[in-house]
N, C-alpha and C. Protein backbone atom coordinates (compact mmCIF):
# COMPACT_ATOMS: atom_id res chain seq x y z
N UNK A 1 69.17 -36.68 107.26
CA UNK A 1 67.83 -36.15 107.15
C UNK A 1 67.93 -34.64 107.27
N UNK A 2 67.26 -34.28 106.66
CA UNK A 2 67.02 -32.49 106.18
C UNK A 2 66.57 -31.95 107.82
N UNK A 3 67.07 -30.81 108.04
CA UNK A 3 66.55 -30.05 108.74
C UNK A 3 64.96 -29.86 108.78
N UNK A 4 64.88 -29.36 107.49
CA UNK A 4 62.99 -29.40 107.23
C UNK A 4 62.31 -30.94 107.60
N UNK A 5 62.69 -32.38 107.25
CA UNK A 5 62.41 -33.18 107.87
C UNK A 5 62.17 -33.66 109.39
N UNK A 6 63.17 -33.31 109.96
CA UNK A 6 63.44 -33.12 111.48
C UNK A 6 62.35 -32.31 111.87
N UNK A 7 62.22 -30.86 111.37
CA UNK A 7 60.78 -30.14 111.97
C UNK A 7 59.71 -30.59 111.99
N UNK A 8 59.61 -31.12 110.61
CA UNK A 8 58.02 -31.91 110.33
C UNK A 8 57.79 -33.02 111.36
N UNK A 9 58.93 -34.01 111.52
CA UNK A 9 58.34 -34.74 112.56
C UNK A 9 58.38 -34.31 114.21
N UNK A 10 58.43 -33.42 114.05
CA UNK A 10 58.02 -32.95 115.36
C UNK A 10 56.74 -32.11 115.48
N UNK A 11 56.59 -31.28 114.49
CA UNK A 11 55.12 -30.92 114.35
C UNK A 11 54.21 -32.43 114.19
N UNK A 12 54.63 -33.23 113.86
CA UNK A 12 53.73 -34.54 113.40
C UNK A 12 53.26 -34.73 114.53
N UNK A 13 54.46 -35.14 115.45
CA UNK A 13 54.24 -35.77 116.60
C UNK A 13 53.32 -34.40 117.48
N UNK A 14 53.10 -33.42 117.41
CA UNK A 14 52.57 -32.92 118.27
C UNK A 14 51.42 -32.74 118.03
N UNK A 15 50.93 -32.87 116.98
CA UNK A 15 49.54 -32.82 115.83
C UNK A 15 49.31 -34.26 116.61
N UNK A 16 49.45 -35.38 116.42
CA UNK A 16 48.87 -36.52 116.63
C UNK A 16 49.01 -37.23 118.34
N UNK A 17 49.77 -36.65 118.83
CA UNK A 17 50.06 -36.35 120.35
C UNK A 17 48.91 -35.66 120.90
N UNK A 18 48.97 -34.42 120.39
CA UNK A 18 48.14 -33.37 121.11
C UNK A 18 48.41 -33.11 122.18
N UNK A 19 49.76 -33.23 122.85
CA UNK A 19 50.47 -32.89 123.79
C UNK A 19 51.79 -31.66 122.98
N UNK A 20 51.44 -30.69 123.52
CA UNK A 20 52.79 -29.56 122.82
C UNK A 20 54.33 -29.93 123.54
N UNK A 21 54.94 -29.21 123.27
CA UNK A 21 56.50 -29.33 123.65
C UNK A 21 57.25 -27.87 123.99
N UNK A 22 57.95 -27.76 124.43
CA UNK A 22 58.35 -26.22 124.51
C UNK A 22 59.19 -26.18 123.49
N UNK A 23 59.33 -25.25 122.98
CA UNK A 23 60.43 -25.21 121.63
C UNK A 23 60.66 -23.68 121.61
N UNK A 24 59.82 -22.77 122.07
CA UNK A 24 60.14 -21.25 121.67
C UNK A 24 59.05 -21.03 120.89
N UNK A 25 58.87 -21.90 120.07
CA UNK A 25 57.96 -21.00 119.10
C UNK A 25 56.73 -20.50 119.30
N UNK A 26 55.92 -19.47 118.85
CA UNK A 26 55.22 -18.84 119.38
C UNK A 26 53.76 -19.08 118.41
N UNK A 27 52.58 -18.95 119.46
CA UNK A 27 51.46 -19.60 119.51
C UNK A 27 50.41 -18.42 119.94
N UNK A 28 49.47 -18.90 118.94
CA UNK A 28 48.11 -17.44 119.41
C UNK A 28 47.48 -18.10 120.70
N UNK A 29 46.94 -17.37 121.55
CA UNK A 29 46.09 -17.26 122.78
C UNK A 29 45.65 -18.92 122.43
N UNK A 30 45.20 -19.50 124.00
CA UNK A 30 44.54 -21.04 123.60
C UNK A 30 45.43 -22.31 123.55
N UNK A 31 47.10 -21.54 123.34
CA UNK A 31 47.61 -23.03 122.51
C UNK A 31 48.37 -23.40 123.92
N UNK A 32 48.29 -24.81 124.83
CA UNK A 32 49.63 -25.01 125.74
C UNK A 32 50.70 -25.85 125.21
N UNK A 33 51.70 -25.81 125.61
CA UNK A 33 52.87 -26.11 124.93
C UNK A 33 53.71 -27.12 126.46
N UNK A 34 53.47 -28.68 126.27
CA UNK A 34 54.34 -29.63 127.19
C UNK A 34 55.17 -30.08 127.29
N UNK A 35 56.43 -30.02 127.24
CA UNK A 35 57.40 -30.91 126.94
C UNK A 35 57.17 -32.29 127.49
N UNK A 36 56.93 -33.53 126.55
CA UNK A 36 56.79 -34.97 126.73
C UNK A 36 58.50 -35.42 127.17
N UNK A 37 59.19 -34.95 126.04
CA UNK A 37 60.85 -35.62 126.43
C UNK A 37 61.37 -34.54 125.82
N UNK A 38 62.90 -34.13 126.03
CA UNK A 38 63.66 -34.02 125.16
C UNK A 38 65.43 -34.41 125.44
N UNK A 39 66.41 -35.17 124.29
CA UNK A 39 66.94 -36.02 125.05
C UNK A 39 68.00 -35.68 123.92
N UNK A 40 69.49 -36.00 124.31
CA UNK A 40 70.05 -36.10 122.97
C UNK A 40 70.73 -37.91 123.19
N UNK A 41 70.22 -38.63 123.83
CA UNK A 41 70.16 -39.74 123.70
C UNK A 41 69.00 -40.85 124.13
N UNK A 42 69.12 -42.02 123.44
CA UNK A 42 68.33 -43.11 123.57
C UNK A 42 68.25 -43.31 124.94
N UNK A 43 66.77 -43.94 125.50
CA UNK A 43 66.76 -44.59 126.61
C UNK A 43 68.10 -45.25 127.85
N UNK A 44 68.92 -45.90 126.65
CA UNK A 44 69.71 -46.61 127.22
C UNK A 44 71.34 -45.82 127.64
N UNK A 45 70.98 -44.67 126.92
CA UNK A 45 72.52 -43.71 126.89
C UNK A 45 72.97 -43.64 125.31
N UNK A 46 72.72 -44.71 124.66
CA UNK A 46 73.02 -44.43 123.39
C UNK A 46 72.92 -42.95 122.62
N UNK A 47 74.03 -41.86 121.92
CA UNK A 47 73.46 -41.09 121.34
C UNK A 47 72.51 -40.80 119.98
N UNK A 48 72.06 -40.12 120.07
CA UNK A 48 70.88 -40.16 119.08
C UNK A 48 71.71 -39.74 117.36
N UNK A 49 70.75 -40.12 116.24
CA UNK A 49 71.96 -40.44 115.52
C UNK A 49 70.61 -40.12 114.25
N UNK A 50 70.62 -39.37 113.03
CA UNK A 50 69.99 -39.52 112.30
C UNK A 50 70.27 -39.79 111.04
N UNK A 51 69.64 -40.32 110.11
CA UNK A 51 70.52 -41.23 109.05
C UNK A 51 70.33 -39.88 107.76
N UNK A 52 71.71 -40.55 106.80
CA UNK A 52 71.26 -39.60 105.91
C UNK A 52 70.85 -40.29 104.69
N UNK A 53 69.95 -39.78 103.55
CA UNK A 53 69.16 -40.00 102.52
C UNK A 53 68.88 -39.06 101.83
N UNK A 54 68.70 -38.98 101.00
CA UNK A 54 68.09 -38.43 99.39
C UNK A 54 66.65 -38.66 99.57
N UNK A 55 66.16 -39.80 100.38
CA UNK A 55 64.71 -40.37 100.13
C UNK A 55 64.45 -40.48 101.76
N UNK A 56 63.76 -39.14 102.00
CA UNK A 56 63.39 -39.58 103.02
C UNK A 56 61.87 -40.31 103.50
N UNK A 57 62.00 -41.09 104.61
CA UNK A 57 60.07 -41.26 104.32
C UNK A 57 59.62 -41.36 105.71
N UNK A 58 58.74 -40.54 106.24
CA UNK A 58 58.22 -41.24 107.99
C UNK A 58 57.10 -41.96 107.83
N UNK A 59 57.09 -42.61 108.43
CA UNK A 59 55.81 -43.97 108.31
C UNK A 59 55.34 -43.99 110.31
N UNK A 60 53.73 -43.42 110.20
CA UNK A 60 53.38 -43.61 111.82
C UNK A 60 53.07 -44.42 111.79
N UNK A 61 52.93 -45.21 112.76
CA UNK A 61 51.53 -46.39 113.39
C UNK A 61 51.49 -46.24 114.60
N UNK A 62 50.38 -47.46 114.93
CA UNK A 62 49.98 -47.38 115.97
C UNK A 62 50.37 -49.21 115.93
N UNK A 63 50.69 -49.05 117.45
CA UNK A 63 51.27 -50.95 117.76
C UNK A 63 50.71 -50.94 118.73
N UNK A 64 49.73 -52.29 118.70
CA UNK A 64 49.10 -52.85 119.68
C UNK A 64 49.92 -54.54 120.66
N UNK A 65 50.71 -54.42 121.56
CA UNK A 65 50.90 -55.61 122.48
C UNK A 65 49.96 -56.31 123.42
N UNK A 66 49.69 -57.11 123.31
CA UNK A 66 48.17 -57.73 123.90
C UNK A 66 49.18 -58.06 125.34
N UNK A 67 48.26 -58.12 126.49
CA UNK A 67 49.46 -58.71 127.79
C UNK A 67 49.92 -59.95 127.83
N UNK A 68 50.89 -60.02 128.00
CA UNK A 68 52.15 -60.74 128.32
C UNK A 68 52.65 -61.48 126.72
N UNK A 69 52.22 -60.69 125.89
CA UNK A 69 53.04 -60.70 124.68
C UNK A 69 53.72 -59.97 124.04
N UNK A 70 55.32 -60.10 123.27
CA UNK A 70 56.27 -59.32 123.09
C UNK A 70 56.41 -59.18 121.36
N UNK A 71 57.26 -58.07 121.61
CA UNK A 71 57.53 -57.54 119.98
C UNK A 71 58.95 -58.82 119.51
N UNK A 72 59.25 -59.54 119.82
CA UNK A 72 60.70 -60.43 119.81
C UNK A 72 61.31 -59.79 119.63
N UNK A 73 62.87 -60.52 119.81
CA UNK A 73 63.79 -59.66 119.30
C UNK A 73 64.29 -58.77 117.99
N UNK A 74 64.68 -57.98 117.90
CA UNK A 74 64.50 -57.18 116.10
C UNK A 74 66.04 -56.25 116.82
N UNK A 75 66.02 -54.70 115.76
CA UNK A 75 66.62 -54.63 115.51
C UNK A 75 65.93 -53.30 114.40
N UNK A 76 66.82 -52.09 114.78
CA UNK A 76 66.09 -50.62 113.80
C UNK A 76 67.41 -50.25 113.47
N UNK A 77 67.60 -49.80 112.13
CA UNK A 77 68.16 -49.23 111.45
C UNK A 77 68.07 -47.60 111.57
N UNK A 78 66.96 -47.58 111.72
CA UNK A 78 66.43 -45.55 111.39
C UNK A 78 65.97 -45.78 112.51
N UNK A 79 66.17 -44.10 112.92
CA UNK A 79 65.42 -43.38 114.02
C UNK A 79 64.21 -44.10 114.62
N UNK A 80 63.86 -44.09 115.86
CA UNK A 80 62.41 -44.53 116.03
C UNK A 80 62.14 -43.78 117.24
N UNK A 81 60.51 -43.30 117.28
CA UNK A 81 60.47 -42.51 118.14
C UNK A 81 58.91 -42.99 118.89
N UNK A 82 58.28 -42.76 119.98
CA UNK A 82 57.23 -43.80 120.12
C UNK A 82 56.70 -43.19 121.66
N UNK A 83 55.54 -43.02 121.70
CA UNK A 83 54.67 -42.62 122.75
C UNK A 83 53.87 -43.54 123.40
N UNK A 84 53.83 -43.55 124.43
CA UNK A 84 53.24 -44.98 125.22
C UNK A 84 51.31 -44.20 125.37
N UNK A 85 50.54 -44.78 124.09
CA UNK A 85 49.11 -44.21 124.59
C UNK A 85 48.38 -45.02 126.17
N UNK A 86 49.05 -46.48 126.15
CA UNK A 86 48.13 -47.53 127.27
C UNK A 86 49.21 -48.66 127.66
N UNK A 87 48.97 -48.56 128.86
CA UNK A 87 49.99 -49.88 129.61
C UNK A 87 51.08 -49.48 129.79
N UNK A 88 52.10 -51.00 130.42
CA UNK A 88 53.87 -50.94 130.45
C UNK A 88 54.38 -51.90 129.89
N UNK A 89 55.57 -51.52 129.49
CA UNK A 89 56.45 -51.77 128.39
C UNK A 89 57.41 -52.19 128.99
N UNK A 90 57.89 -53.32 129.03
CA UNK A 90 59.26 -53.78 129.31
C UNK A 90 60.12 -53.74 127.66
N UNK A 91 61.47 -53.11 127.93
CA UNK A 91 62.59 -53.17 126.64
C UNK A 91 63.37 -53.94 127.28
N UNK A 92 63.32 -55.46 126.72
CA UNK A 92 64.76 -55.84 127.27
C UNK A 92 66.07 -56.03 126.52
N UNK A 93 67.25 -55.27 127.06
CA UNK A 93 68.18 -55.12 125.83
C UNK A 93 68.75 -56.20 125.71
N UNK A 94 69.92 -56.29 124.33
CA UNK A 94 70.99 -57.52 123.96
C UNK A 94 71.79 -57.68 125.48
N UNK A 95 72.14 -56.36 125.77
CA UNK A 95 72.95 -56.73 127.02
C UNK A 95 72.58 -57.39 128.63
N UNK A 96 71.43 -57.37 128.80
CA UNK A 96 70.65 -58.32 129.82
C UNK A 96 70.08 -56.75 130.64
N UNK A 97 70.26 -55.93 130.52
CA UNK A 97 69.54 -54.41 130.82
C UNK A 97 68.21 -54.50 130.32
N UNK A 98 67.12 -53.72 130.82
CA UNK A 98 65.79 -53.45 130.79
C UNK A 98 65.62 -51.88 131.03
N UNK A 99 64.70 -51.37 129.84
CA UNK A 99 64.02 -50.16 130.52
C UNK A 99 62.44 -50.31 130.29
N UNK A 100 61.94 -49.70 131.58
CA UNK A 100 60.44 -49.68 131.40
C UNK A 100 59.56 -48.63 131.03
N UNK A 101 58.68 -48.61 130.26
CA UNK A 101 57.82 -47.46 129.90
C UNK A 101 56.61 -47.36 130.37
N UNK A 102 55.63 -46.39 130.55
CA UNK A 102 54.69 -46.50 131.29
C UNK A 102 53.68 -45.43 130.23
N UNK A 103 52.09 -45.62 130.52
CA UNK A 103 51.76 -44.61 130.03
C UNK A 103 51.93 -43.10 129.96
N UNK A 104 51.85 -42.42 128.95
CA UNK A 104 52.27 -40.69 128.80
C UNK A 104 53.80 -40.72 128.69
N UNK A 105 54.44 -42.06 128.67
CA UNK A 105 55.86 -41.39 128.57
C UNK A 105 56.21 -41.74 126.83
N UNK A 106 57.65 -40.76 126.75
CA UNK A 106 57.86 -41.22 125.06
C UNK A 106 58.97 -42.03 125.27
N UNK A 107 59.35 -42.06 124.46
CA UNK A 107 60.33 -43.41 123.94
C UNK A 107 61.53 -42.78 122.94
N UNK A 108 62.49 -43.07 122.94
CA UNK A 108 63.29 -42.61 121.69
C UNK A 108 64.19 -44.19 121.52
N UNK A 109 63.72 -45.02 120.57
CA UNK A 109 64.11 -46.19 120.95
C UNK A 109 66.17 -46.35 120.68
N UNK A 110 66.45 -47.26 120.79
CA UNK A 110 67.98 -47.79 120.44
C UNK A 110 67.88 -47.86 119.10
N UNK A 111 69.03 -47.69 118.50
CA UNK A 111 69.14 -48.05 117.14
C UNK A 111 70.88 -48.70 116.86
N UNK A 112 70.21 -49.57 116.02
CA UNK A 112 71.21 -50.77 115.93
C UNK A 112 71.42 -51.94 116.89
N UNK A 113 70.64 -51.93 117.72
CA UNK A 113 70.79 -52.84 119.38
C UNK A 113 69.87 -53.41 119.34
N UNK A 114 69.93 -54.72 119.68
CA UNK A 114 68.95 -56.07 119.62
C UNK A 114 68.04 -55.71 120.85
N UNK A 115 66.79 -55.64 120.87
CA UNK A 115 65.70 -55.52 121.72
C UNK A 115 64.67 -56.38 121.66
N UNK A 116 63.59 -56.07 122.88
CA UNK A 116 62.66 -57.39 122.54
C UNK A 116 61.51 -56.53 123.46
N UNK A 117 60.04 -55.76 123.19
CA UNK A 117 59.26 -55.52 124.30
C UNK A 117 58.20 -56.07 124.67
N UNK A 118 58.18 -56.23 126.13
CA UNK A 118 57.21 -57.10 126.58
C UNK A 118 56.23 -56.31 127.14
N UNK A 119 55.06 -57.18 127.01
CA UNK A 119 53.78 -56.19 127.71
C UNK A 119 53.57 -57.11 129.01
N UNK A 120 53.65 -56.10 129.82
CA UNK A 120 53.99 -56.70 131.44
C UNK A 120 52.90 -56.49 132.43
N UNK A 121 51.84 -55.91 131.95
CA UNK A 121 50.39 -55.34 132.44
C UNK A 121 49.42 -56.20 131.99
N UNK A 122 48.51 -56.16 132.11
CA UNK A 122 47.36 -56.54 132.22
C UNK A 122 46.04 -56.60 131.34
N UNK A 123 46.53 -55.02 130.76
CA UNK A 123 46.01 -54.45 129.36
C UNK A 123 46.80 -54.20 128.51
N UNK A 124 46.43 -54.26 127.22
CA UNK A 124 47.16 -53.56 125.76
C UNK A 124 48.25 -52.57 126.22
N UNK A 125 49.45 -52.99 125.51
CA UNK A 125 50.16 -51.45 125.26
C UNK A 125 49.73 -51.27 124.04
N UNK A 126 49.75 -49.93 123.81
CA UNK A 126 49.06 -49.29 122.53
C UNK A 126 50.66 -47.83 122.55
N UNK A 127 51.24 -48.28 121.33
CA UNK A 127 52.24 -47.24 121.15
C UNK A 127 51.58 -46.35 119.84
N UNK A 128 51.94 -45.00 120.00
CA UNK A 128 51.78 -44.11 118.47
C UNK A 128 53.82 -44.49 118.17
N UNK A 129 53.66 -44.94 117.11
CA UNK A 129 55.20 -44.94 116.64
C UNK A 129 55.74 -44.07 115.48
N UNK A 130 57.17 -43.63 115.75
CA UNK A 130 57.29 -42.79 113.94
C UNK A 130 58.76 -43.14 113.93
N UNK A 131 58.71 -43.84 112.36
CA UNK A 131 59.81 -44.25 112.03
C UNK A 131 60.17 -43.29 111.37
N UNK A 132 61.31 -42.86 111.21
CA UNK A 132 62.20 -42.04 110.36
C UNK A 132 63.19 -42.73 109.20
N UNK A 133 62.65 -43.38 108.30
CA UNK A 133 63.32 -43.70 107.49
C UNK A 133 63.73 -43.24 106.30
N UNK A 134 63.95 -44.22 105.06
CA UNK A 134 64.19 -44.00 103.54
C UNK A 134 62.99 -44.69 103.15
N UNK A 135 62.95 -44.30 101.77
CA UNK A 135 61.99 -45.09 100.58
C UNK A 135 62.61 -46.01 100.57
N UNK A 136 62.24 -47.22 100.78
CA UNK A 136 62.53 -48.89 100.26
C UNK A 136 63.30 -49.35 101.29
N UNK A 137 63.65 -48.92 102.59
CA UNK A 137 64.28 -49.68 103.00
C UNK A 137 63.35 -49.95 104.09
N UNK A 138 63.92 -50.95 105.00
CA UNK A 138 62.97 -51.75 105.99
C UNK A 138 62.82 -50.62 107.65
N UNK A 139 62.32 -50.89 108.19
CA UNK A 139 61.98 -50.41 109.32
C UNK A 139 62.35 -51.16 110.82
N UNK A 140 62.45 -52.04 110.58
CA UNK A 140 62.81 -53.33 111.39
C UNK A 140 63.08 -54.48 110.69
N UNK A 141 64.52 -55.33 112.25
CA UNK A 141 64.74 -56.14 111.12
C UNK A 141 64.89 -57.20 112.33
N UNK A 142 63.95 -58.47 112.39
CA UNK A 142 63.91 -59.45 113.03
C UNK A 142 64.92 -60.08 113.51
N UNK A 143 65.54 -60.76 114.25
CA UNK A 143 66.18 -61.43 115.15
C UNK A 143 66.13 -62.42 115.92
N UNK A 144 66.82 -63.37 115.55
CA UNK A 144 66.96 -65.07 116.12
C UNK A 144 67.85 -65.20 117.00
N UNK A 145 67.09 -65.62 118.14
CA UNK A 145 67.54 -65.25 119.53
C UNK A 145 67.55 -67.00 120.39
């Protein structure tokens, strides 16, 4: 992924966040600037890893987990990056490890590693998500567990 790609989704994320980040860059009177995360690896220790393409494409959403129901097991190819708007998040990994997320925190998920998240609260988790992918290829890829 392009350098210029990489920027954009970070302006994305801070446009639709509305939480800033520190980065240096400079801002007229008015603007605050938060750092949410910054990491050069996944949750789990994994290092962070960005794919390369000709076709790049980011795709946001928003994912709603109702309580005590899970995303099953899957499986990301591309980057994934993900802000907790409501609730907690259990990740439980392939390896019998768990990390938990809570509201206001971000996420930089695993890639390539079998996961499964559970909503462990009471209310909705509600994630903003941004995939970093290609044109045509998948975003997730399900898992029979």
């Amino acid at each position: 992924m392009s350098g210029k790609s990489c920027g954009l989704i970070i302006v994305l994320c801070l446009l639709v966040l509305g939480g800033p980040i520190s980065t240096g860059w400079s801002y007229d009177n008015g603007v605050k600037v938060r750092t949410v995360l910054k990491s050069t690896t996944a949750g789990n220790g994994q290092p962070l890893e960005y794919m390369r393409t000709d076709r790049p494409e980011v795709t946001a959403a928003v994912v709603e987990i109702a309580p005590g129901a899970q995303t099953g097991w899957h499986l990301h190819r591309v980057p994934v990056y993900a802000y907790v708007l409501e609730g907690t998040l259990k990740v439980l990994m392939g390896d019998g490890t768990a990390l938990t997320f809570e509201k206001g925190q971000a996420i930089l998920e695993v890639q390539n590693t079998a996961h499964n998240g559970v909503n462990i609260g009471k209310e909705p988790v509600r994630l903003i998500v941004f995939y970093t992918g290609a044109v045509g290829e998948p975003l997730s890829e399900k898992l029979e567990r």
